[in-house]
Protein backbone atom coordinates (compact mmCIF):
# COMPACT_ATOMS: atom_id res chain seq x y z
CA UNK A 1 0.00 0.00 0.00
CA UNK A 2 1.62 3.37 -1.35
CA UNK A 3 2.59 5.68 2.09
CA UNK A 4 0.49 8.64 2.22
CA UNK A 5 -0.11 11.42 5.31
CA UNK A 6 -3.39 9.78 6.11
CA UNK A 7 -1.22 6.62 6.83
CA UNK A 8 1.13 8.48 7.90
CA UNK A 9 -0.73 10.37 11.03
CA UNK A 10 -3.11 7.54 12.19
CA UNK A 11 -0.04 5.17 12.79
CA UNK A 12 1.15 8.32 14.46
CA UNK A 13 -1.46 8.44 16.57
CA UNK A 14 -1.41 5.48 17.24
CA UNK A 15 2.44 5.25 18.22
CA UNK A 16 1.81 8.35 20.33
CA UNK A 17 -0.29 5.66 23.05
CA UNK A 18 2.19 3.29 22.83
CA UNK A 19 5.22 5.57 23.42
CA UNK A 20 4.09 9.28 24.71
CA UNK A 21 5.00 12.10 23.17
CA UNK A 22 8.84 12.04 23.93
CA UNK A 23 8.88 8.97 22.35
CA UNK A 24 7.20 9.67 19.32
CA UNK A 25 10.16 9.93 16.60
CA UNK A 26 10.02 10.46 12.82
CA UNK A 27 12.41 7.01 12.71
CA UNK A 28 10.82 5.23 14.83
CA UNK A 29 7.30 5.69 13.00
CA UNK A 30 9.20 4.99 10.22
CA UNK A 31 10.07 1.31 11.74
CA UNK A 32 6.54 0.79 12.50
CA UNK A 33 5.66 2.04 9.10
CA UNK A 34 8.21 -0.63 7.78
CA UNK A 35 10.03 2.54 6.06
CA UNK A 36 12.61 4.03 5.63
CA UNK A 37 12.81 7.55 7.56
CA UNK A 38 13.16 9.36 4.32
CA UNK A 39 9.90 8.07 3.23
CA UNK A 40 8.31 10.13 6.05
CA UNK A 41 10.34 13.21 5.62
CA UNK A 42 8.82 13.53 2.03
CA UNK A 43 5.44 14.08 3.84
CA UNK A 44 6.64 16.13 7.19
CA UNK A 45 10.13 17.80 7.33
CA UNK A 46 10.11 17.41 11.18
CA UNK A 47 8.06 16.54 14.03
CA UNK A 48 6.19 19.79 14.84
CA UNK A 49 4.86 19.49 11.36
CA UNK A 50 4.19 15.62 12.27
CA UNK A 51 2.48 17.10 15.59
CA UNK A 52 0.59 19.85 13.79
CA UNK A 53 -1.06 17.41 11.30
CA UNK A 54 -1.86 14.60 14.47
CA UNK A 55 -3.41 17.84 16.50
CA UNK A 56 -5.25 19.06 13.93
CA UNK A 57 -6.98 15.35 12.84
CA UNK A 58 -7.71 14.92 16.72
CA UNK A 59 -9.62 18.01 16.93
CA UNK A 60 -11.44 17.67 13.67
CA UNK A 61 -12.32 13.89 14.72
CA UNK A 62 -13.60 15.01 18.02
CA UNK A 63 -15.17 18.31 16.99
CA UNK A 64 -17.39 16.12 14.53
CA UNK A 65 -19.11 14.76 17.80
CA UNK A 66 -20.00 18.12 19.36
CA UNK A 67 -22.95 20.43 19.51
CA UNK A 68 -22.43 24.38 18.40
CA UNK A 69 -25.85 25.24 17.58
CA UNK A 70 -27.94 23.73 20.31
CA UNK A 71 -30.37 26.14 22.19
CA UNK A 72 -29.99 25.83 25.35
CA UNK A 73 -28.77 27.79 28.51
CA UNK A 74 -25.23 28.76 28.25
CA UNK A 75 -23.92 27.18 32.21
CA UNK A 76 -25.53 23.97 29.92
CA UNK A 77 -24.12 24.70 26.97
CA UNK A 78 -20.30 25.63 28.34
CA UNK A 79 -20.12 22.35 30.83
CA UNK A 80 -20.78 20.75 27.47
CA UNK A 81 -17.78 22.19 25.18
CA UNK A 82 -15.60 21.68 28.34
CA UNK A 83 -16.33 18.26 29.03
CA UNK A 84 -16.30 17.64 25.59
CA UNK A 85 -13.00 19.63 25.07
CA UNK A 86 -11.28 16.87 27.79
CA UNK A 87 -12.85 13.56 25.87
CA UNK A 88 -11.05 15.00 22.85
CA UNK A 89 -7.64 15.50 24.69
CA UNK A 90 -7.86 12.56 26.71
CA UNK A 91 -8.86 10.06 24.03
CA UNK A 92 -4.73 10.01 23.06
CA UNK A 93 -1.71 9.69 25.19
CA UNK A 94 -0.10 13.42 26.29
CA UNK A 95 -3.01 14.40 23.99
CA UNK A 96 -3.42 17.43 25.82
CA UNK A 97 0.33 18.31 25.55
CA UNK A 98 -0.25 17.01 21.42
CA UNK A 99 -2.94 19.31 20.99
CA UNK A 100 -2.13 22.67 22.77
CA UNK A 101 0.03 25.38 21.36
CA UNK A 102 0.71 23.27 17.46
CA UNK A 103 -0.68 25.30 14.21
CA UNK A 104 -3.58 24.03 12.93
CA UNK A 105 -3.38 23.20 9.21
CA UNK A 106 -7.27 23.01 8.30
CA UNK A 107 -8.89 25.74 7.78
CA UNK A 108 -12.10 24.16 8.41
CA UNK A 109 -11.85 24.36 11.85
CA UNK A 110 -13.01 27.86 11.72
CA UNK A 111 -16.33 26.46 11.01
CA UNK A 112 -16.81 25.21 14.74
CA UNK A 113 -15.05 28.05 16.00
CA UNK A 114 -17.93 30.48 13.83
CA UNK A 115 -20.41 28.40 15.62
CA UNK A 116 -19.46 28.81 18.86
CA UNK A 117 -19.05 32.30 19.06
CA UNK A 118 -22.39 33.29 16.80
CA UNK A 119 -23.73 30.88 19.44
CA UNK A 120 -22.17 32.66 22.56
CA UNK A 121 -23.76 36.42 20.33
CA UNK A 122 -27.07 35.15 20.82
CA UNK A 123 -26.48 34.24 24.79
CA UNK A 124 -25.47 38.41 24.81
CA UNK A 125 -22.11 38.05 24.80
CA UNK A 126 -19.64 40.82 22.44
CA UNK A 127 -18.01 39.01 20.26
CA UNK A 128 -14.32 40.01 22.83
CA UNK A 129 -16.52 38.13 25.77
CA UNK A 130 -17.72 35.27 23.44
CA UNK A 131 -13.56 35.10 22.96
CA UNK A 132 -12.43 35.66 26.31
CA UNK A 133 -15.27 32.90 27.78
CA UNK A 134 -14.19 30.28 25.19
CA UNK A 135 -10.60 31.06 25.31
CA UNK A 136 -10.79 30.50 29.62
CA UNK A 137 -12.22 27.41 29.12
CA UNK A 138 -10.25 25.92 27.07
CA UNK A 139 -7.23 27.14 28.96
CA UNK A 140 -8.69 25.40 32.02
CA UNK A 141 -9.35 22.10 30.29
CA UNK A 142 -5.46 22.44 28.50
CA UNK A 143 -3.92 22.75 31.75
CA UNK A 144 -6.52 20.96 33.93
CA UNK A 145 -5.68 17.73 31.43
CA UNK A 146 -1.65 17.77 31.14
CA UNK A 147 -1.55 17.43 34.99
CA UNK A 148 -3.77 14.52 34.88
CA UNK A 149 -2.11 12.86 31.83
CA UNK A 150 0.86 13.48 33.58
CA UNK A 151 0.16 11.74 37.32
CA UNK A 152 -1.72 9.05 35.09
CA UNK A 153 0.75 5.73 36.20
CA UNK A 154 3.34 7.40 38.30
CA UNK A 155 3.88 5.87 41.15
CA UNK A 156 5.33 9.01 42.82
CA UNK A 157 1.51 10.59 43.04
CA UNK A 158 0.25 7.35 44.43
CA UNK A 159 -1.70 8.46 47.67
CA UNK A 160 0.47 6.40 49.78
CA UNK A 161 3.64 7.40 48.66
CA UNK A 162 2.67 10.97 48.48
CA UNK A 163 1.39 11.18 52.15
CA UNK A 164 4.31 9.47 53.29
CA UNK A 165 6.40 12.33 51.87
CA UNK A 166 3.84 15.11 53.93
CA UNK A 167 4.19 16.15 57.74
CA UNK A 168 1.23 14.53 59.70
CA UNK A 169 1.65 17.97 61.17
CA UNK A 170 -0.18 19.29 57.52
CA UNK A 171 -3.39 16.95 57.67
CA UNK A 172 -5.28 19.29 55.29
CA UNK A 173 -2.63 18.88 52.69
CA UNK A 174 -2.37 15.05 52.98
CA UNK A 175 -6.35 15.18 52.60
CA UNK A 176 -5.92 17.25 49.53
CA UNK A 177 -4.13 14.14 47.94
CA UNK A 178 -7.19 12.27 47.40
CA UNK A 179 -8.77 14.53 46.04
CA UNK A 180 -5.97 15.88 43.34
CA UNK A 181 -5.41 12.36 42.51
CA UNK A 182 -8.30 10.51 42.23
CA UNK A 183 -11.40 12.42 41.84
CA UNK A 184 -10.24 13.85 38.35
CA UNK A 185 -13.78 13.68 37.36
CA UNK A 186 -15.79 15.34 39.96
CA UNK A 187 -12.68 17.73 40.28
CA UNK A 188 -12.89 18.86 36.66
CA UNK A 189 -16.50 19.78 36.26
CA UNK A 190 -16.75 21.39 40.03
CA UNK A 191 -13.50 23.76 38.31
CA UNK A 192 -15.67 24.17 35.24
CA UNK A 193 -18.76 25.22 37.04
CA UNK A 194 -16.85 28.12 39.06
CA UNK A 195 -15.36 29.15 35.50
CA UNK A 196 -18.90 28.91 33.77
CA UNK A 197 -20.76 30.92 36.66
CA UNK A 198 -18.20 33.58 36.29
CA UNK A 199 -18.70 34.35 33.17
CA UNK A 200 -22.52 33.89 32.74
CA UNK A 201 -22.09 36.85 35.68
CA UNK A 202 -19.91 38.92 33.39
CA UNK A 203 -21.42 38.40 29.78
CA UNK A 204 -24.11 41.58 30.55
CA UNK A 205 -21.35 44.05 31.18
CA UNK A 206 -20.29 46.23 27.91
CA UNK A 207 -16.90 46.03 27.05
C-alpha cells in the first residue's frame, strides 16, 4: 500500500499511546511504518509538522461529535464544550500536551469556531466576551488535562507514597491528595462550574 499522510498520522497516533509524546520519533514511526525515515520526511520535514497534522486530525475527529448550535442555557451549553473539550484530549496519550500550542493546518476548523461564538452572540455576549469565555475554558481544560495525563501511572503521586512524603503535622494537605489524585472527574466539572458561573455573571457588562 503506497505511504500517504493519512497513513502516515493515524499510525502516528497510534504510536503516540504506545510511546508518549517524547517517544514519538520520525524514525521510529518509520520502523513501524516498515520505512525508511526518508519516506516520512517527504510528507513532514520534522516533528512539529508531524504534531501539527496529528493535533489538527484529533480536533477535527472530536469536533465532529459536538454540539455548536444547540439552544440551550449557556452554564448547559459551556459544561458541554468543556467536558467535551477533555474527551477529545484525553482520548490520546499526552493528547493534551499534542494538541495545545501546534498550528492548525485546516482551515475548516473555523467552522466550529464560527459556531461557537455566533452561538455565545445570541447568549449576549460581544463578540471580545464570546472570545475571552471560550478562550478560559479551554485554557482550564489544557492545563486541567496535562496534569492529569501526567500523574496518570506514576507511582510518585500514588496516595500512599505521596502522604508518606507530607508532615502529619499538615493533615489538610495530605487530605488534599485524594482529592488531586483521584477524583479527576468530579474535580474537573466542580472547576468548570466556578469558571462557567463567572462568566454567565460577566457576559451583561459592555466592554
Amino acid at each position: 500500500m503506497p505511504l500517504d499522510r493519512t497513513i502516515v498520522i493515524d499510525s502516528a497516533l497510534k504510536l503516540l499511546d504506545e510511546v508518549g509524546l517524547e517517544g514519538l520519533t520520525l524514525r521510529r514511526l518509520a520502523a513501524v511504518l516498515d520505512v525508511q525515515a526518508p519516506a516520512i520526511y517527504w510528507h513532514f520535514k520534522n516533528k512539529q509538522e508531524l504534531l501539527d497534522e496529528m493535533a489538527t486530525t484529533a480536533l477535527m475527529r472530536g469536533l465532529k461529535e459536538m454540539s455548536w448550535s444547540t439552544r440551550t442555557r449557556w452554564e448547559k451549553w459551556g459544561l458541554a464544550y468543556g467536558r467535551n473539550l477533555r474527551r477529545i484530549f484525553l482520548t490520546y496519550r499526552d493528547g493534551a500536551r499534542m494538541i495545545s500550542g501546534t498550528r492548525l493546518t485546516d482551515t475548516s476548523l473555523y467552522k466550529p469556531m464560527e459556531g461557537a461564538l455566533g452561538r455565545l452572540a445570541e447568549m449576549g455576549y460581544s463578540n471580545y466576551q464570546a472570545v475571552v469565555a471560550l478562550s478560559t475554558i479551554y485554557s482550564y481544560v489544557v492545563g486541567f488535562v496535562i496534569e492529569e495525563q501526567a500523574a496518570a501511572g506514576d507511582a510518585f503521586f500514588e496516595l500512599e507514597a505521596r502522604n508518606a512524603r507530607i508532615d502529619p503535622a499538615q493533615p489538610l494537605a495530605r487530605e488534599a491528595g485524594k482529592y488531586i489524585f483521584t477524583q479527576y472527574d468530579r474535580r474537573f466539572m466542580d472547576g468548570l462550574r466556578i469558571i462557567i458561573a463567572g462568566l454567565a455573571a460577566t457576559r451583561k457588562q459592555p466592554k
